[in-house]
C-alpha atoms as a PDB file:
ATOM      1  CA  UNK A   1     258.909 281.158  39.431  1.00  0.00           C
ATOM      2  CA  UNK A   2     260.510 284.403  38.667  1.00  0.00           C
ATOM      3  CA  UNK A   3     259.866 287.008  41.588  1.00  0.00           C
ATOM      4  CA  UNK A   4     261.731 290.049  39.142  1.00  0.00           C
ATOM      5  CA  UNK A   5     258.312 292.039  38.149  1.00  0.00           C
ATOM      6  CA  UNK A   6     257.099 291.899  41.767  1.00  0.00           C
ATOM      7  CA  UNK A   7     260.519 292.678  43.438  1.00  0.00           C
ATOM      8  CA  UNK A   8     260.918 295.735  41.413  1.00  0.00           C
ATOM      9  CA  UNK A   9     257.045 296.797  42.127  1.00  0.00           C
ATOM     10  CA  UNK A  10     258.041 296.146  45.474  1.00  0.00           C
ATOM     11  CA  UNK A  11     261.020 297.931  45.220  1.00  0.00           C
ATOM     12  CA  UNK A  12     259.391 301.353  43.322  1.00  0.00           C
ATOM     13  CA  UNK A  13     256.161 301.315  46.096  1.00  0.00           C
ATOM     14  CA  UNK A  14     259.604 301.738  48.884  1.00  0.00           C
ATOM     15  CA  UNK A  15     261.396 304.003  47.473  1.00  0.00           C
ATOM     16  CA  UNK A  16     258.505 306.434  45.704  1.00  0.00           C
ATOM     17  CA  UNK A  17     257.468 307.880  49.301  1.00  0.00           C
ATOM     18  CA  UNK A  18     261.726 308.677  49.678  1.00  0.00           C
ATOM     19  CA  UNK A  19     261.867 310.633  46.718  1.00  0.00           C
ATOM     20  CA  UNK A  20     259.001 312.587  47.113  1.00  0.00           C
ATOM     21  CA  UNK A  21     259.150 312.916  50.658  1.00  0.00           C
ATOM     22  CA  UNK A  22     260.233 316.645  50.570  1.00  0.00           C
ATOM     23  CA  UNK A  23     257.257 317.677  48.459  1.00  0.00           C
ATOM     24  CA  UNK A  24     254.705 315.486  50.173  1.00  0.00           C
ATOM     25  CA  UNK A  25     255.727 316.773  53.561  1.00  0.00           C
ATOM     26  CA  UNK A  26     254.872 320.152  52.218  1.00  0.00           C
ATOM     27  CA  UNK A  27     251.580 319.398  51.603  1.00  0.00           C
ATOM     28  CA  UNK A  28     251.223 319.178  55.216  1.00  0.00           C
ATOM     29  CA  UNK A  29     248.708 316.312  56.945  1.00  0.00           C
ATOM     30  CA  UNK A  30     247.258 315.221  53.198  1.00  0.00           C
ATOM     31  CA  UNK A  31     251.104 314.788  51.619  1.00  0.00           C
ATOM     32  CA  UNK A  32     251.971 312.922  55.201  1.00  0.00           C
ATOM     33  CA  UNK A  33     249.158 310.397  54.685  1.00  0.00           C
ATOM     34  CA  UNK A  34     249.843 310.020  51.047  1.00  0.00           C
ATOM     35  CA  UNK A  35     253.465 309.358  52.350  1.00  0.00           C
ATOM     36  CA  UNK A  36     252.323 306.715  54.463  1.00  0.00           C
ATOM     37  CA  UNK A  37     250.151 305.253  52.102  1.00  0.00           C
ATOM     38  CA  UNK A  38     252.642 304.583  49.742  1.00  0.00           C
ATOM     39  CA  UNK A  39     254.506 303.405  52.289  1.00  0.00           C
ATOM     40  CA  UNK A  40     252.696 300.865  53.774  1.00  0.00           C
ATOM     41  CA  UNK A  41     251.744 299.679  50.305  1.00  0.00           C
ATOM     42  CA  UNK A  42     255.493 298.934  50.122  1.00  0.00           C
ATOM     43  CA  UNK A  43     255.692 296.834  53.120  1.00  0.00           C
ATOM     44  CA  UNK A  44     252.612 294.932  52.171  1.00  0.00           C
ATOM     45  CA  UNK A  45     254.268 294.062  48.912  1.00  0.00           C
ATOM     46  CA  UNK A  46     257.621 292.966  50.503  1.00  0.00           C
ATOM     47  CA  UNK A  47     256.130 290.804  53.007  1.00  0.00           C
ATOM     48  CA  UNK A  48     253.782 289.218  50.400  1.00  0.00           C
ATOM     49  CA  UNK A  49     257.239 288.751  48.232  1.00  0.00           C
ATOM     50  CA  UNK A  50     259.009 287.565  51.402  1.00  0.00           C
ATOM     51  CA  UNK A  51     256.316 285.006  51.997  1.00  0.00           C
ATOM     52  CA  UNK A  52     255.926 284.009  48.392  1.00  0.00           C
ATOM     53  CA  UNK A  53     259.541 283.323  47.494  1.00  0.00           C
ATOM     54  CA  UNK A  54     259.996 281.667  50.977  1.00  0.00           C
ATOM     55  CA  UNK A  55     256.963 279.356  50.734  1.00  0.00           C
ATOM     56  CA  UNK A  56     257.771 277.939  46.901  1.00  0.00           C
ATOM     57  CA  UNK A  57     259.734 274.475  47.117  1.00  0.00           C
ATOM     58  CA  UNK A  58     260.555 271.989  44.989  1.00  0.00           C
ATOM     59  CA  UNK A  59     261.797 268.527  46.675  1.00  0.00           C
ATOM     60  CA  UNK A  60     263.096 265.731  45.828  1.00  0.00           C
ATOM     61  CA  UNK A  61     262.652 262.624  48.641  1.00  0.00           C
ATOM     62  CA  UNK A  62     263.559 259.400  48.037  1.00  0.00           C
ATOM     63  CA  UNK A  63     260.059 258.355  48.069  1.00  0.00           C
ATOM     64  CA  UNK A  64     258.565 261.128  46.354  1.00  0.00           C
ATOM     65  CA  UNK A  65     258.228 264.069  44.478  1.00  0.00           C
ATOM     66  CA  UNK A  66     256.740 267.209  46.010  1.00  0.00           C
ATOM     67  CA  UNK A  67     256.111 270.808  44.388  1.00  0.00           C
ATOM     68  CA  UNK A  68     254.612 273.535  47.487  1.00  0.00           C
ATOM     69  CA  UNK A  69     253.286 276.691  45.129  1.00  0.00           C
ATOM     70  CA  UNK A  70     252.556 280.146  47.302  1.00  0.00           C
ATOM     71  CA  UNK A  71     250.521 282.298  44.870  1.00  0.00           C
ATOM     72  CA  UNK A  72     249.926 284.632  47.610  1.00  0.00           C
ATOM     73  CA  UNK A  73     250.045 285.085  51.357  1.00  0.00           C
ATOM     74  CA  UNK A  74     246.870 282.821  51.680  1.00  0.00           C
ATOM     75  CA  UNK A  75     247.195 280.796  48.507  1.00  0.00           C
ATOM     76  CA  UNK A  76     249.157 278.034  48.781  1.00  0.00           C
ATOM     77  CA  UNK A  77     249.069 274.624  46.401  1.00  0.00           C
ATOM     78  CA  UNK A  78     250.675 271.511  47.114  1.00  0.00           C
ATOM     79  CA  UNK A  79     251.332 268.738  44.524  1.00  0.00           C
ATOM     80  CA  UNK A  80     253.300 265.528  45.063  1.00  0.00           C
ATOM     81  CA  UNK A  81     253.517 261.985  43.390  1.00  0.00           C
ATOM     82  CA  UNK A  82     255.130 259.134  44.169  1.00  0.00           C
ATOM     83  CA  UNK A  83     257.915 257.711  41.941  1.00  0.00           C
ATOM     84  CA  UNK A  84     256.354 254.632  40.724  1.00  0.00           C
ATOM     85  CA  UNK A  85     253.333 257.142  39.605  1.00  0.00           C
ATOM     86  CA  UNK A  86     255.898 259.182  37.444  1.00  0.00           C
ATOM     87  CA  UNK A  87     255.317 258.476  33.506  1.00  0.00           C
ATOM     88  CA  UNK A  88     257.223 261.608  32.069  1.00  0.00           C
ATOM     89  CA  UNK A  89     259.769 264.222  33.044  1.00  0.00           C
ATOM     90  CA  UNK A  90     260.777 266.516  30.525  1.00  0.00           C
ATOM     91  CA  UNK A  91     262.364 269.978  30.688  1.00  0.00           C
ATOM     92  CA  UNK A  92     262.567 272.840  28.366  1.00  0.00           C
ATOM     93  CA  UNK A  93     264.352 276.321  27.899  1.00  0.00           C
ATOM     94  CA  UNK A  94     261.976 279.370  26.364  1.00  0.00           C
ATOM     95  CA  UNK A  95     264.206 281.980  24.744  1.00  0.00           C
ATOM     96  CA  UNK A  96     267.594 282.761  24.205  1.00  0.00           C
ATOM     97  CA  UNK A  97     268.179 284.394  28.196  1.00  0.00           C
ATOM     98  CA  UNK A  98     266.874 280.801  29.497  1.00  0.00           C
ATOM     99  CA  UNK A  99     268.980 279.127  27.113  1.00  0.00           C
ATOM    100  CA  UNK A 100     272.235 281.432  27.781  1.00  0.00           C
ATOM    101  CA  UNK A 101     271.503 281.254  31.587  1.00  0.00           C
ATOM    102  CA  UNK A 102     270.600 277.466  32.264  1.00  0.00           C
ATOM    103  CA  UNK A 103     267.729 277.842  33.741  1.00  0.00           C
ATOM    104  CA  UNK A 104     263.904 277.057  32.319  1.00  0.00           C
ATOM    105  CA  UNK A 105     260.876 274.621  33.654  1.00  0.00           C
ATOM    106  CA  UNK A 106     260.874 271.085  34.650  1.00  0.00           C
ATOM    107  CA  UNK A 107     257.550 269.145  33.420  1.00  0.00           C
ATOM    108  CA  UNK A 108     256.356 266.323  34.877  1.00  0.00           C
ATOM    109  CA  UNK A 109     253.263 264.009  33.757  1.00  0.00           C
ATOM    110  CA  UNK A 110     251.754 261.615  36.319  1.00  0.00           C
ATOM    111  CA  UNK A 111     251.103 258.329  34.899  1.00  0.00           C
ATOM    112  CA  UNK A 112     247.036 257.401  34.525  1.00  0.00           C
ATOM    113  CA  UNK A 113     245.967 261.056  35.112  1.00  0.00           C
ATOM    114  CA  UNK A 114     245.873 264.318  33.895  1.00  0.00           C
ATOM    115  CA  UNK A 115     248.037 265.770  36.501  1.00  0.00           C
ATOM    116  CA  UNK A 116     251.238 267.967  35.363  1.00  0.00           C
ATOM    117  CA  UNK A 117     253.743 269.072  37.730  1.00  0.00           C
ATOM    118  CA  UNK A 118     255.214 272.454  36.267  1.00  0.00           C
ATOM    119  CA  UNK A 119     258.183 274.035  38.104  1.00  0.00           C
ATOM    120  CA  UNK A 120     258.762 277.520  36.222  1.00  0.00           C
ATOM    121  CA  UNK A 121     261.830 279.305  35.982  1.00  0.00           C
ATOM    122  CA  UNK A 122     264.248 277.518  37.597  1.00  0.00           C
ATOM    123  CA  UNK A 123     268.148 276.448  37.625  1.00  0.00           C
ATOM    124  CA  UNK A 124     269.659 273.809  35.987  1.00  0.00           C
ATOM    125  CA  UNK A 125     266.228 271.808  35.179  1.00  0.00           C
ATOM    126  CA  UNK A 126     268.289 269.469  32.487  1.00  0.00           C
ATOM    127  CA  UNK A 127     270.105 268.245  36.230  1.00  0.00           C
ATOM    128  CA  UNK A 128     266.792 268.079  38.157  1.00  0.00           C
ATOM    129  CA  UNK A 129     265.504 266.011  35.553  1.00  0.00           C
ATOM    130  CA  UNK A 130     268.372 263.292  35.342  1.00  0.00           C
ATOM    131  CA  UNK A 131     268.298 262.906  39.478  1.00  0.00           C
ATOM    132  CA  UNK A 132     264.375 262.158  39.308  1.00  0.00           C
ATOM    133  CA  UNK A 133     265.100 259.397  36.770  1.00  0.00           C
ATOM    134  CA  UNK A 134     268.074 258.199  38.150  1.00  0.00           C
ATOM    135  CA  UNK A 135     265.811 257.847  41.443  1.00  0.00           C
ATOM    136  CA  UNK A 136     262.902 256.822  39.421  1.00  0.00           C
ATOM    137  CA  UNK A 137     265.108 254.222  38.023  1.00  0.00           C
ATOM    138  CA  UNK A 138     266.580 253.010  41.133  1.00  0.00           C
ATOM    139  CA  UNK A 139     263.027 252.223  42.641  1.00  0.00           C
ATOM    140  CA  UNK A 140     261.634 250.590  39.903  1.00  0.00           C
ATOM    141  CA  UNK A 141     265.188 248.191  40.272  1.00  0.00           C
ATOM    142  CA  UNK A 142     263.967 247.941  44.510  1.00  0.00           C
ATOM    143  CA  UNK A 143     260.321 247.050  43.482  1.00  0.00           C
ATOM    144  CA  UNK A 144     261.402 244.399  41.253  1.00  0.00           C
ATOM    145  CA  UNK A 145     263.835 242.957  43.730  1.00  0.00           C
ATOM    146  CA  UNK A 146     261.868 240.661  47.213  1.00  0.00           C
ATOM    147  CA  UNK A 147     263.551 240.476  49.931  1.00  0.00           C
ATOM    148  CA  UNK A 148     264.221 237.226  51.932  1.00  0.00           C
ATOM    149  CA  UNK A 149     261.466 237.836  54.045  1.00  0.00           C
ATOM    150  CA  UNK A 150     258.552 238.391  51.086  1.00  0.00           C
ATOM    151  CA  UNK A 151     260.105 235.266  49.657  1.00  0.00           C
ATOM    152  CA  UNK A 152     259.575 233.544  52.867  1.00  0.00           C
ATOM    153  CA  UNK A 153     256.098 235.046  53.148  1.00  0.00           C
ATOM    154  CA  UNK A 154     254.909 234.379  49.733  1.00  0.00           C
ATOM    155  CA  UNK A 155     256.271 230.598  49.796  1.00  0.00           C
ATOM    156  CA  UNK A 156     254.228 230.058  53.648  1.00  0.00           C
ATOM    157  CA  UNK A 157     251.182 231.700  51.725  1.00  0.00           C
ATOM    158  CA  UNK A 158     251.196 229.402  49.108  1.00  0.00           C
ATOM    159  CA  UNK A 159     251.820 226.358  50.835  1.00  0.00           C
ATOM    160  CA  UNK A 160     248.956 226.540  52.911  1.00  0.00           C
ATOM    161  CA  UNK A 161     246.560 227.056  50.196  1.00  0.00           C
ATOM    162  CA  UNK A 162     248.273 224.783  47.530  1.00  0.00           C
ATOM    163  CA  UNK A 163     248.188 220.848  48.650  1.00  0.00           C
ATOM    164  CA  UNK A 164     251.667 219.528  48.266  1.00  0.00           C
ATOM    165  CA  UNK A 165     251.215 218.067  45.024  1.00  0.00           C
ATOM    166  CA  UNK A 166     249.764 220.661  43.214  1.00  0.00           C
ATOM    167  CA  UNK A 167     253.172 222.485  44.847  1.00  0.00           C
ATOM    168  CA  UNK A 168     255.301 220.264  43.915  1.00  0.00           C
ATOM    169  CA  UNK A 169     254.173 220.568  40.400  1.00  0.00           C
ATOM    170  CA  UNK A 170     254.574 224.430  40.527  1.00  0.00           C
ATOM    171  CA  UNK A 171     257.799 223.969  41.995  1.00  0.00           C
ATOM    172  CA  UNK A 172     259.363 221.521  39.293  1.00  0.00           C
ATOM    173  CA  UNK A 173     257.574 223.299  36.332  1.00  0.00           C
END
């Protein structure tokens, strides 16, 4: 998510009151309010920018994947999916600045569901996507794989509800 139009809103509301401090003060109490108006507007904005950027994450676990959205200072959206869930990641670069700069969205489709994961704007997505599969890929290669103890499990399991011949033919055939 790109913060640029906000951070130079921000950035205008902080240092409008500065420039026209002179001729505001000369207005006397009306150009002083007006001064802190515009002020405090600034503030507002930074702190909502501070919270916003600070807020939006994008992690990678190794048992999921997890996308925290601020929109605002009370808006907040969390999406996550498991691994096993994930049917498509993709990535893409809009324009020619995105495509000089590296940097562009990461799209991801959960499987069985309409769900999209969109991360906007960001670094290097063509790397972000290659570590999901590569850990996508490496749990599908775990869940495949029992351990000694499932093994053990499952065989206990189905002796006691198999009688022994109808085991012994499973086990020879």
């Amino acid at each position: 998510m790109t913060f640029l139009p906000t951070a130079i809103l921000t950035l205008f509301f902080l240092l409008l009151p500065f420039f026209l401090m002179f001729l505001l003060f000369r207005w006397g109490w009306p150009g002083l309010i007006i001064f802190l108006v515009l002020t405090v507007v600034g503030l507002l904005l930074l702190i909502r920018l501070a919270v916003v950027w600070y807020y939006n994450a994008f992690l990678i676990t190794n048992q999921r994947v997890i996308l925290y959205k601020q929109h605002g200072l009370f808006d907040r959206q969390v999406m996550e999916t498991e691994y096993h869930k994930i049917q498509d990641v993709s990535f893409y670069f809009k324009g020619l600045w995105q495509a000089l700069f590296h940097y562009g969205s990461l799209k991801i489709q959960v499987l069985s569901s309409e769900t999209v994961i969109i991360m906007e704007k960001i670094a290097r997505p063509q790397k972000i996507q290659e570590i999901v599969k590569t850990i996508q890929n490496n749990k599908s290669k775990d869940n495949d794989e029992l351990s000694e103890e499932e093994l053990t499990l499952l065989a206990k399991k189905l002796k006691a509800r198999l009688d022994p011949q109808k085991l012994r033919r499973l086990l020879e055939g």
